[in-house]
PDB file of N, CA and C in Angstrom:
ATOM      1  N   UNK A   1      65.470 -79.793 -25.590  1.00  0.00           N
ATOM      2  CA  UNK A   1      64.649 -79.326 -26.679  1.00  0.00           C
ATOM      3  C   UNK A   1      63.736 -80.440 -27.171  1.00  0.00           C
ATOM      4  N   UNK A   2      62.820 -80.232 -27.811  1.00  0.00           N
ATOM      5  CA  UNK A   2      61.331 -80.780 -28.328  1.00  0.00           C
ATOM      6  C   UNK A   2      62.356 -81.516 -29.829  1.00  0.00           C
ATOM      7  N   UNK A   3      61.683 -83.107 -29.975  1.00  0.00           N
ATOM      8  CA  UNK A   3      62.222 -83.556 -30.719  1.00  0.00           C
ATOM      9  C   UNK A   3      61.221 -83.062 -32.226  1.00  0.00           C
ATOM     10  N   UNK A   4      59.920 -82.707 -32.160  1.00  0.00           N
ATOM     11  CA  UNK A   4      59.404 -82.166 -32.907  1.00  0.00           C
ATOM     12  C   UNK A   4      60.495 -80.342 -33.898  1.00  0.00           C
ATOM     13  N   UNK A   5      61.404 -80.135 -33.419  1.00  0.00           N
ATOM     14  CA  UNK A   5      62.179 -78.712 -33.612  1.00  0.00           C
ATOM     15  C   UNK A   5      62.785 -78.987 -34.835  1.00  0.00           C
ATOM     16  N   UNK A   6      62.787 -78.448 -35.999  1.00  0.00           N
ATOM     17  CA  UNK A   6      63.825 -78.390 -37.033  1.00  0.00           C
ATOM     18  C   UNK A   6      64.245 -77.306 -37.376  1.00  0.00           C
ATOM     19  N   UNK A   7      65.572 -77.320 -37.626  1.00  0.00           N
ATOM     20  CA  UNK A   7      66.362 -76.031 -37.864  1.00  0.00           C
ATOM     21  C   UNK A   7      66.680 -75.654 -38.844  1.00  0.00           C
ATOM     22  N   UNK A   8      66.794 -74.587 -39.835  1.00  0.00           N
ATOM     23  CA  UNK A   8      66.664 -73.912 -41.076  1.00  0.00           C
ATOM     24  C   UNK A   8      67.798 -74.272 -41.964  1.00  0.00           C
ATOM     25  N   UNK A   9      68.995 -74.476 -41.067  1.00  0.00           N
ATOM     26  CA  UNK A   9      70.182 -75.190 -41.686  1.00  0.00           C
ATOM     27  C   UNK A   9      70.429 -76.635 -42.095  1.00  0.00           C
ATOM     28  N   UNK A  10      68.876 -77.717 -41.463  1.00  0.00           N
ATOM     29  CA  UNK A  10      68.604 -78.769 -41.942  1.00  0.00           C
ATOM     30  C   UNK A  10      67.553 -78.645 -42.977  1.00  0.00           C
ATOM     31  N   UNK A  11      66.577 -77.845 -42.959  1.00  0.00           N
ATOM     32  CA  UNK A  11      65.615 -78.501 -43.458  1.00  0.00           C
ATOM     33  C   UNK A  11      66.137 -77.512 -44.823  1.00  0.00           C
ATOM     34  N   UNK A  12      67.081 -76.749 -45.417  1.00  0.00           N
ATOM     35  CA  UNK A  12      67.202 -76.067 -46.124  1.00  0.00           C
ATOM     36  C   UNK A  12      67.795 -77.080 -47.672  1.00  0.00           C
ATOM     37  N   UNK A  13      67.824 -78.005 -47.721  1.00  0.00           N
ATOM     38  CA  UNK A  13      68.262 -79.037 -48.526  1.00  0.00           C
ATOM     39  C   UNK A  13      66.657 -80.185 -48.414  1.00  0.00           C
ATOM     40  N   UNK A  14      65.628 -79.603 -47.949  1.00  0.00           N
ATOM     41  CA  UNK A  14      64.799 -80.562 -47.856  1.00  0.00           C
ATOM     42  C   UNK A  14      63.853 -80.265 -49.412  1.00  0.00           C
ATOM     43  N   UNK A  15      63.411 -81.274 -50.389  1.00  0.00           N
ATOM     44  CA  UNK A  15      62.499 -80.697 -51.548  1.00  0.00           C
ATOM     45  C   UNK A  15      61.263 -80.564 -51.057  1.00  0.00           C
ATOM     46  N   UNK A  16      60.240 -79.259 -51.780  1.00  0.00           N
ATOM     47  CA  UNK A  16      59.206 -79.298 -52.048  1.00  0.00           C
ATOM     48  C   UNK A  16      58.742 -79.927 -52.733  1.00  0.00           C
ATOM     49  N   UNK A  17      57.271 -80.599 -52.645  1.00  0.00           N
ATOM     50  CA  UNK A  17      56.715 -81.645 -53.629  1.00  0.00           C
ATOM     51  C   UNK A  17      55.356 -80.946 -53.148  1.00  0.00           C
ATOM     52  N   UNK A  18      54.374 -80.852 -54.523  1.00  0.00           N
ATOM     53  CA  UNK A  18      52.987 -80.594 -54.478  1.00  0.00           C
ATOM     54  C   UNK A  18      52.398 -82.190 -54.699  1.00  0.00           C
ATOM     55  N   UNK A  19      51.607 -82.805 -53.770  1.00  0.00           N
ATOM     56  CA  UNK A  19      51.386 -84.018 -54.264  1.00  0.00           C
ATOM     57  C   UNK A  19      49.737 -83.872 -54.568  1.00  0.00           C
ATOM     58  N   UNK A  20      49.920 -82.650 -54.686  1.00  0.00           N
ATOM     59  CA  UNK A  20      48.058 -82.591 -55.611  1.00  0.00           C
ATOM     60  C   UNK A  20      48.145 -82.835 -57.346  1.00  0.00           C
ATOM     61  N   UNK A  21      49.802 -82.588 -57.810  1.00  0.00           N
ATOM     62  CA  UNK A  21      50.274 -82.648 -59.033  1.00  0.00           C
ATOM     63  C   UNK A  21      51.239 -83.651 -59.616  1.00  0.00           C
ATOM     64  N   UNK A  22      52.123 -83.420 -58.388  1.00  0.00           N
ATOM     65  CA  UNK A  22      53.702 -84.176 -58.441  1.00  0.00           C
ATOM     66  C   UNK A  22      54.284 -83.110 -58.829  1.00  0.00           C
ATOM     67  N   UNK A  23      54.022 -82.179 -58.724  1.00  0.00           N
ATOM     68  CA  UNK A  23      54.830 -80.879 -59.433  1.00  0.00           C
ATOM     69  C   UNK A  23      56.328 -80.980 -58.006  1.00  0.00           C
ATOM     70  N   UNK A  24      57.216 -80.532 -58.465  1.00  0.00           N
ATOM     71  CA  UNK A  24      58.542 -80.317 -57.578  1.00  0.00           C
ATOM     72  C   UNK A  24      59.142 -79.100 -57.683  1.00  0.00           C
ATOM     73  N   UNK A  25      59.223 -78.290 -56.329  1.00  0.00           N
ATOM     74  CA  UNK A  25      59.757 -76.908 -56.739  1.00  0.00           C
ATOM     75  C   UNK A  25      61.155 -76.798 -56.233  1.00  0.00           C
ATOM     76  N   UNK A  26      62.028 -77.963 -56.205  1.00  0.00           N
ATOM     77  CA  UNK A  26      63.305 -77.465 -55.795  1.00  0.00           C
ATOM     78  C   UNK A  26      63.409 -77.629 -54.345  1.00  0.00           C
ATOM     79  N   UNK A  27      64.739 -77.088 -53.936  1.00  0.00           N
ATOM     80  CA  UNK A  27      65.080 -77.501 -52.561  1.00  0.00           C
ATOM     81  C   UNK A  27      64.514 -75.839 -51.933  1.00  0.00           C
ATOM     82  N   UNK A  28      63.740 -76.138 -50.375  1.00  0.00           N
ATOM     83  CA  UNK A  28      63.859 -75.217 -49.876  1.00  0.00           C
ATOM     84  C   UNK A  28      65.269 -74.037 -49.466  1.00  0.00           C
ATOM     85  N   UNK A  29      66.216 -74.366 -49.374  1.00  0.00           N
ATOM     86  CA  UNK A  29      67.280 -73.097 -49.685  1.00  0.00           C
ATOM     87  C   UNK A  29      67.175 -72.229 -51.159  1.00  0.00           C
ATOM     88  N   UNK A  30      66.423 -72.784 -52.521  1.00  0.00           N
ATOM     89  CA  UNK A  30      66.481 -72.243 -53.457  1.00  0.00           C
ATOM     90  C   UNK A  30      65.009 -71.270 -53.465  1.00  0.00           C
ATOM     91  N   UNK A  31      64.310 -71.090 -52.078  1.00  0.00           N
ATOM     92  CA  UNK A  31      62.964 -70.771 -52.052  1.00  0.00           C
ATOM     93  C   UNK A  31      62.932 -70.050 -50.887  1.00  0.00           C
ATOM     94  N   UNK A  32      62.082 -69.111 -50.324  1.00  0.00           N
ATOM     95  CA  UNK A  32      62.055 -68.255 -49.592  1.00  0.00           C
ATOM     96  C   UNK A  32      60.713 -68.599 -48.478  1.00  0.00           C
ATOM     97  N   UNK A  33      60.477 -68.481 -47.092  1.00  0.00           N
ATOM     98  CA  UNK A  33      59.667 -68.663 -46.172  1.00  0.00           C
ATOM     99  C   UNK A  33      59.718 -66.975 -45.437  1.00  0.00           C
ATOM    100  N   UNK A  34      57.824 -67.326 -45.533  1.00  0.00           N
ATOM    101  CA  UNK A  34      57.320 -65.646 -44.728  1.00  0.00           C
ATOM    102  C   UNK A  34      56.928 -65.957 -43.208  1.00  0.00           C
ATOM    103  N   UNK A  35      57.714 -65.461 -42.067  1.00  0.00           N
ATOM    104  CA  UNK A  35      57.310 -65.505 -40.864  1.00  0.00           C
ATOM    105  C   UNK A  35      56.883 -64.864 -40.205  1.00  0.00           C
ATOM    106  N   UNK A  36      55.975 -64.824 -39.136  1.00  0.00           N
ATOM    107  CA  UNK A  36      54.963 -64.144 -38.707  1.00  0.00           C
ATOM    108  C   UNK A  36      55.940 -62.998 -38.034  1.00  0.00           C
ATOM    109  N   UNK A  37      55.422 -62.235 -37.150  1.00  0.00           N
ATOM    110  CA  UNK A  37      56.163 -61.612 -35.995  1.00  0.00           C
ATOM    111  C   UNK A  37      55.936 -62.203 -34.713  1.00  0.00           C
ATOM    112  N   UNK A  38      55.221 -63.144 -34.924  1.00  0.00           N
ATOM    113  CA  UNK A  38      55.363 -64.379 -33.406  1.00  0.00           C
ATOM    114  C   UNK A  38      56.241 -65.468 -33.709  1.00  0.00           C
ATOM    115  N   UNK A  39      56.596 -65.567 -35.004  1.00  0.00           N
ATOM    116  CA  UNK A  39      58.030 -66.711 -35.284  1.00  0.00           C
ATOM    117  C   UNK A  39      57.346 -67.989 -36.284  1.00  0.00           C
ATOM    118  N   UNK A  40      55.837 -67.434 -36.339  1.00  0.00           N
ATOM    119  CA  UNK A  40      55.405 -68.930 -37.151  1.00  0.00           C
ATOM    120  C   UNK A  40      55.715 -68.924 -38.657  1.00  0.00           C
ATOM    121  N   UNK A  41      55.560 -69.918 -39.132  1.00  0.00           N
ATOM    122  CA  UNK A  41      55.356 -69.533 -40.848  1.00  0.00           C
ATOM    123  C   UNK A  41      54.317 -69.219 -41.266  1.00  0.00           C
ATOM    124  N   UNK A  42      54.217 -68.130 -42.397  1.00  0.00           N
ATOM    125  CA  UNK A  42      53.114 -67.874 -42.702  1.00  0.00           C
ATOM    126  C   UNK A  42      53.058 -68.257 -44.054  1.00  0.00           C
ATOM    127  N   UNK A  43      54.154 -68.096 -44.814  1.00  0.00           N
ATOM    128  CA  UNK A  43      54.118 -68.732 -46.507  1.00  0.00           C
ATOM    129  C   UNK A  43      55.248 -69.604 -47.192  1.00  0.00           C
ATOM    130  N   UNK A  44      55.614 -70.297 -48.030  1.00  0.00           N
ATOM    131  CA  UNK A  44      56.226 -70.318 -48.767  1.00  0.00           C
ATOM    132  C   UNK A  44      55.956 -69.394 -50.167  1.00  0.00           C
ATOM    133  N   UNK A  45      57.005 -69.037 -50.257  1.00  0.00           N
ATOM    134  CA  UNK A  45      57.281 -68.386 -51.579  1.00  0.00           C
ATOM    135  C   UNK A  45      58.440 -69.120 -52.756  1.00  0.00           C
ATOM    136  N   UNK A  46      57.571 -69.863 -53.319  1.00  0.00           N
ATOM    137  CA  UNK A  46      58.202 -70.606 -54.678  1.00  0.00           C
ATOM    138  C   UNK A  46      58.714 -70.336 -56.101  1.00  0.00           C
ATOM    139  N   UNK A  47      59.845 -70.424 -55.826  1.00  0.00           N
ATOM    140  CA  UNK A  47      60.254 -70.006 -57.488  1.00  0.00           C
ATOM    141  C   UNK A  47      59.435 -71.015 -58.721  1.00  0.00           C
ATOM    142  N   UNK A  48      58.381 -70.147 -59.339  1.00  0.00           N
ATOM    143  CA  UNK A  48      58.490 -71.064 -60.695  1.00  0.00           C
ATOM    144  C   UNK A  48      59.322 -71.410 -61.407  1.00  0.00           C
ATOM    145  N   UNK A  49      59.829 -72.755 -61.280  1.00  0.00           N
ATOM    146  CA  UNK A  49      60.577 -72.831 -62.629  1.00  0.00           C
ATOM    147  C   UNK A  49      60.265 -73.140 -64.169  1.00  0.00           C
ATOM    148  N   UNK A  50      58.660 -73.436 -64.263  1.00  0.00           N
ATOM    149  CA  UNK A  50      58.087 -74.096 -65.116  1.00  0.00           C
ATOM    150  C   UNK A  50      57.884 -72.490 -66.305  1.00  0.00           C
ATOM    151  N   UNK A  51      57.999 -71.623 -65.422  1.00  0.00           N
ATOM    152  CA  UNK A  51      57.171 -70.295 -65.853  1.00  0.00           C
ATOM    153  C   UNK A  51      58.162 -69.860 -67.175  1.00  0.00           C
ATOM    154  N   UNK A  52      57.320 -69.920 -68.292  1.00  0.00           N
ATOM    155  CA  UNK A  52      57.669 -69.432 -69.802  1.00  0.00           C
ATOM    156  C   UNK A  52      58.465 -68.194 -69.879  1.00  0.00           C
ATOM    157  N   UNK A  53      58.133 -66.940 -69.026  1.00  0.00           N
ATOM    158  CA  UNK A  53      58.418 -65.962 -69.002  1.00  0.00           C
ATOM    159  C   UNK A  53      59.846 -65.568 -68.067  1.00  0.00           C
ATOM    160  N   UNK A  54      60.442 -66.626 -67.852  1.00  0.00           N
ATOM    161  CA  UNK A  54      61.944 -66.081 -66.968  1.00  0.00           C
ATOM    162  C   UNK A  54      63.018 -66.476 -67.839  1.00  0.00           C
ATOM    163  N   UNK A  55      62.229 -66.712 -69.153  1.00  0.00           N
ATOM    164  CA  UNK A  55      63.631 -66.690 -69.938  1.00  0.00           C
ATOM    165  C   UNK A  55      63.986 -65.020 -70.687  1.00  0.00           C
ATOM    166  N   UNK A  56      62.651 -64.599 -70.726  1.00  0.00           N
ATOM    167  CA  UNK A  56      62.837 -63.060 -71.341  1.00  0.00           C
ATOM    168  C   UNK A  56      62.937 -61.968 -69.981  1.00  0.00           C
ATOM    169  N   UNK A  57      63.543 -62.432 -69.000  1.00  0.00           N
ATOM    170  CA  UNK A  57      63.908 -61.465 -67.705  1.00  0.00           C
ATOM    171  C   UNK A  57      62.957 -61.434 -66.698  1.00  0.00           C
ATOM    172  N   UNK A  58      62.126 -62.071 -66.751  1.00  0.00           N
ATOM    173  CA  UNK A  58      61.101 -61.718 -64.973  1.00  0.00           C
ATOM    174  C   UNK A  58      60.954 -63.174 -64.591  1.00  0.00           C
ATOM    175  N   UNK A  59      60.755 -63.290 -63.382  1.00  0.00           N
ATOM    176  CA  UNK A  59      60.752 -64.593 -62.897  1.00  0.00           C
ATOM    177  C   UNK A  59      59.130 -64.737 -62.044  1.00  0.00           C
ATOM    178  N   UNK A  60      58.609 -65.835 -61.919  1.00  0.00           N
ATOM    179  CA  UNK A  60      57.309 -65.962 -61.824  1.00  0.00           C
ATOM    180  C   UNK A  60      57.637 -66.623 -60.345  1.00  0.00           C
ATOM    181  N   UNK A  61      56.905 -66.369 -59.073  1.00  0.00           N
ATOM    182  CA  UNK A  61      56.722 -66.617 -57.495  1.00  0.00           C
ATOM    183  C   UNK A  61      54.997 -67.174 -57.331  1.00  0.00           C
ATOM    184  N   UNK A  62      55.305 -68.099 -56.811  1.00  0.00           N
ATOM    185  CA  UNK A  62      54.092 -68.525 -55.909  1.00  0.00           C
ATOM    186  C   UNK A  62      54.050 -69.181 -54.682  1.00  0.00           C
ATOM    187  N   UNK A  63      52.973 -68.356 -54.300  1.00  0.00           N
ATOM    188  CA  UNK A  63      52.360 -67.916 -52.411  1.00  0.00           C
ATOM    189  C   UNK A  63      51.618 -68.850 -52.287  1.00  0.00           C
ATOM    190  N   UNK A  64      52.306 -70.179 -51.707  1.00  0.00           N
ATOM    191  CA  UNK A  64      51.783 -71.539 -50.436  1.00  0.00           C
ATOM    192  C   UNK A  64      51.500 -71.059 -49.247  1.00  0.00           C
ATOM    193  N   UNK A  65      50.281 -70.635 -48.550  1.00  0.00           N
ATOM    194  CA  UNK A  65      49.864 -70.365 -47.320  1.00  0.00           C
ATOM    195  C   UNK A  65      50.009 -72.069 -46.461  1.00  0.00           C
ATOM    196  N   UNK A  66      50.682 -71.237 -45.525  1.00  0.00           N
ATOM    197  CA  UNK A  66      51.189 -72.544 -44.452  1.00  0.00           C
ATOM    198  C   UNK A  66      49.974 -73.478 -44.496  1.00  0.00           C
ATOM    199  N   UNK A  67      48.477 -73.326 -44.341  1.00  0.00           N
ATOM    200  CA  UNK A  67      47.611 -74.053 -44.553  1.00  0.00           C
ATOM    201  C   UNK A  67      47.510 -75.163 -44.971  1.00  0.00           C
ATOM    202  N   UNK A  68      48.061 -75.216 -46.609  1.00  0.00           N
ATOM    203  CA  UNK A  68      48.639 -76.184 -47.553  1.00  0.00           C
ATOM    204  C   UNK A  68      49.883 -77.273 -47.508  1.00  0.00           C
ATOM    205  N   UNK A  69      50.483 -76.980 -46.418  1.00  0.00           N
ATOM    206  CA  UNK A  69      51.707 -77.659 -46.171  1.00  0.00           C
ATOM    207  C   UNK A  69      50.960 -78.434 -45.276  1.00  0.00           C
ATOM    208  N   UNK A  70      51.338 -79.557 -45.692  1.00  0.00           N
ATOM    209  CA  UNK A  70      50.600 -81.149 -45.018  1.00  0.00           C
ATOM    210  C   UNK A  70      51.728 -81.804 -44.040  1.00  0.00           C
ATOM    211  N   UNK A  71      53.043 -81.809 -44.303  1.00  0.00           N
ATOM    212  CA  UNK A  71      53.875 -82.553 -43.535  1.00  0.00           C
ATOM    213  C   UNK A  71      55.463 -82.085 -43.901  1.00  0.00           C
ATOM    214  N   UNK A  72      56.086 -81.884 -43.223  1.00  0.00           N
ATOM    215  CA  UNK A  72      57.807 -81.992 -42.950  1.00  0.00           C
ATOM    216  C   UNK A  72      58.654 -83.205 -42.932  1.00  0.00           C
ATOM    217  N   UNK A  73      58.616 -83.910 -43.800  1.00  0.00           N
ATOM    218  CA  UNK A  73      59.229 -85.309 -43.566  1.00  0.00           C
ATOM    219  C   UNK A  73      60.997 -85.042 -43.338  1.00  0.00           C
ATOM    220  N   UNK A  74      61.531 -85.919 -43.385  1.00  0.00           N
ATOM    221  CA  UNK A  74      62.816 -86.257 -42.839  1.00  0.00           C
ATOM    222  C   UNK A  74      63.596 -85.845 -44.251  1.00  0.00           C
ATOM    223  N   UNK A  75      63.258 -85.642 -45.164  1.00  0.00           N
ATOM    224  CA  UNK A  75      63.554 -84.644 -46.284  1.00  0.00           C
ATOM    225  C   UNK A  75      63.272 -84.004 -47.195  1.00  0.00           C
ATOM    226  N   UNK A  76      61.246 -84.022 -46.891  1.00  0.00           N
ATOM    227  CA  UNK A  76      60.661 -83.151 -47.897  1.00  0.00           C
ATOM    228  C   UNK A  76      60.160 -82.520 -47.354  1.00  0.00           C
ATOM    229  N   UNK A  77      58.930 -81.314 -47.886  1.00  0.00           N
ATOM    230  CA  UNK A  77      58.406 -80.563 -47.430  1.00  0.00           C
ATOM    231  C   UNK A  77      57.035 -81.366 -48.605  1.00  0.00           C
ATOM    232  N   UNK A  78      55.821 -81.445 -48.217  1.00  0.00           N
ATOM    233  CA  UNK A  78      54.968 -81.943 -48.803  1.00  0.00           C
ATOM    234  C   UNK A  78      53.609 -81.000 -48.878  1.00  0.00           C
ATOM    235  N   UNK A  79      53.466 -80.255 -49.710  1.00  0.00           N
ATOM    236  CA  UNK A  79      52.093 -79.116 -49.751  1.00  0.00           C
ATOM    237  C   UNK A  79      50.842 -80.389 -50.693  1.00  0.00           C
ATOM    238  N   UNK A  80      50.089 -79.513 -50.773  1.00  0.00           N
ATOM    239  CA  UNK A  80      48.458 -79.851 -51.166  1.00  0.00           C
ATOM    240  C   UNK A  80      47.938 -78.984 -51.309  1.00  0.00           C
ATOM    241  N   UNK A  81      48.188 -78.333 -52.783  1.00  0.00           N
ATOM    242  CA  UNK A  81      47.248 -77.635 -52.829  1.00  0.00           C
ATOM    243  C   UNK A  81      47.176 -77.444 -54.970  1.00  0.00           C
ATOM    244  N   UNK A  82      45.752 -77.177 -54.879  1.00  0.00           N
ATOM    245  CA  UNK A  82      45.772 -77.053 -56.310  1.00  0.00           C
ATOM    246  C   UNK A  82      45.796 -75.564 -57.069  1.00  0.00           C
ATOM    247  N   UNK A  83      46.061 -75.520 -58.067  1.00  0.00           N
ATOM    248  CA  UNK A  83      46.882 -74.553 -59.136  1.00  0.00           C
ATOM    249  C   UNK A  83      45.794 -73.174 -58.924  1.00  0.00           C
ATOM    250  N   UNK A  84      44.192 -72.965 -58.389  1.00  0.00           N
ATOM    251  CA  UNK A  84      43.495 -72.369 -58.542  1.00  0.00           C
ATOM    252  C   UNK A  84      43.522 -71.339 -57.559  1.00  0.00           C
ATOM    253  N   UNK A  85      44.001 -72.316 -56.261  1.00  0.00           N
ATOM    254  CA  UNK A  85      44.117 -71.884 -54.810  1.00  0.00           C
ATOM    255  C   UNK A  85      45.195 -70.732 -54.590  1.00  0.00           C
ATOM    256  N   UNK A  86      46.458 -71.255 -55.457  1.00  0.00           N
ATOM    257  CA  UNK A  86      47.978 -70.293 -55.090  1.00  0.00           C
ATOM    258  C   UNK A  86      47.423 -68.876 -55.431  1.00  0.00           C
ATOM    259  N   UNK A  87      48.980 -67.666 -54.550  1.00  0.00           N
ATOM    260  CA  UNK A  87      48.728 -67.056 -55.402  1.00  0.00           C
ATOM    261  C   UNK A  87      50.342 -66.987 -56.208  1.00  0.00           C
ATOM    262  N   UNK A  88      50.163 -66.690 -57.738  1.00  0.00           N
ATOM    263  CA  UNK A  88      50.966 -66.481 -58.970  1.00  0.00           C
ATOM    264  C   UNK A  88      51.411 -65.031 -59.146  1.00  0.00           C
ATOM    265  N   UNK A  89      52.603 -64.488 -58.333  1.00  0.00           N
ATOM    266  CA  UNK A  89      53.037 -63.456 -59.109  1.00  0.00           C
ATOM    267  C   UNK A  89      54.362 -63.242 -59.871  1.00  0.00           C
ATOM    268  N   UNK A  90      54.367 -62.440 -60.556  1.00  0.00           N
ATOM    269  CA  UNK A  90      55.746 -62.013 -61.958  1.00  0.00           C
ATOM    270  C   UNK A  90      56.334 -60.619 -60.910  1.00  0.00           C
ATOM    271  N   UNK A  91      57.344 -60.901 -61.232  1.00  0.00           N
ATOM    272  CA  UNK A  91      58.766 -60.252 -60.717  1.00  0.00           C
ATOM    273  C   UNK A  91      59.127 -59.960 -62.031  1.00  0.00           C
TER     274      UNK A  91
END
């Protein structure tokens, strides 16, 4: 196997970091990934935790298009992208 390969059961303890902010969304196991039907990624889906509104029952998600993801390090996941770009939805 390709030493480039990481497996979902490693990288699932790896953090997200926006370094357009420093914002931190938690470990990818606490966050959800959209895959194509050819096997690629197509999104992260991020729990807000910052979001005002999940204390009165709905929880706020935002859509990182793989685009934005800059690098996989050896225990982060590192996006780039700014607050205008995502998309923000309420659950």
């Amino acid at each position: 196997m390709s030493e480039n390969i990481k497996y979902y059961s490693e990288m699932e303890r790896y953090e997200i970091i926006n370094i357009n902010d420093g914002e931190k969304y938690n470990y990818l196991s606490n966050n959800d990934i959209v895959i194509s039907d050819d096997g690629n990624m197509k999104f992260l889906i991020l729990n807000d935790t910052k979001s005002r509104f999940s204390f009165f029952g709905g929880n706020e998600f935002i859509e990182v298009p793989w685009d934005f993801i800059k690098k996989i390090g050896s225990r982060t996941i590192i996006i780039d992208a700014e607050d205008s770009v995502l998309k923000k939805t309420r659950v």
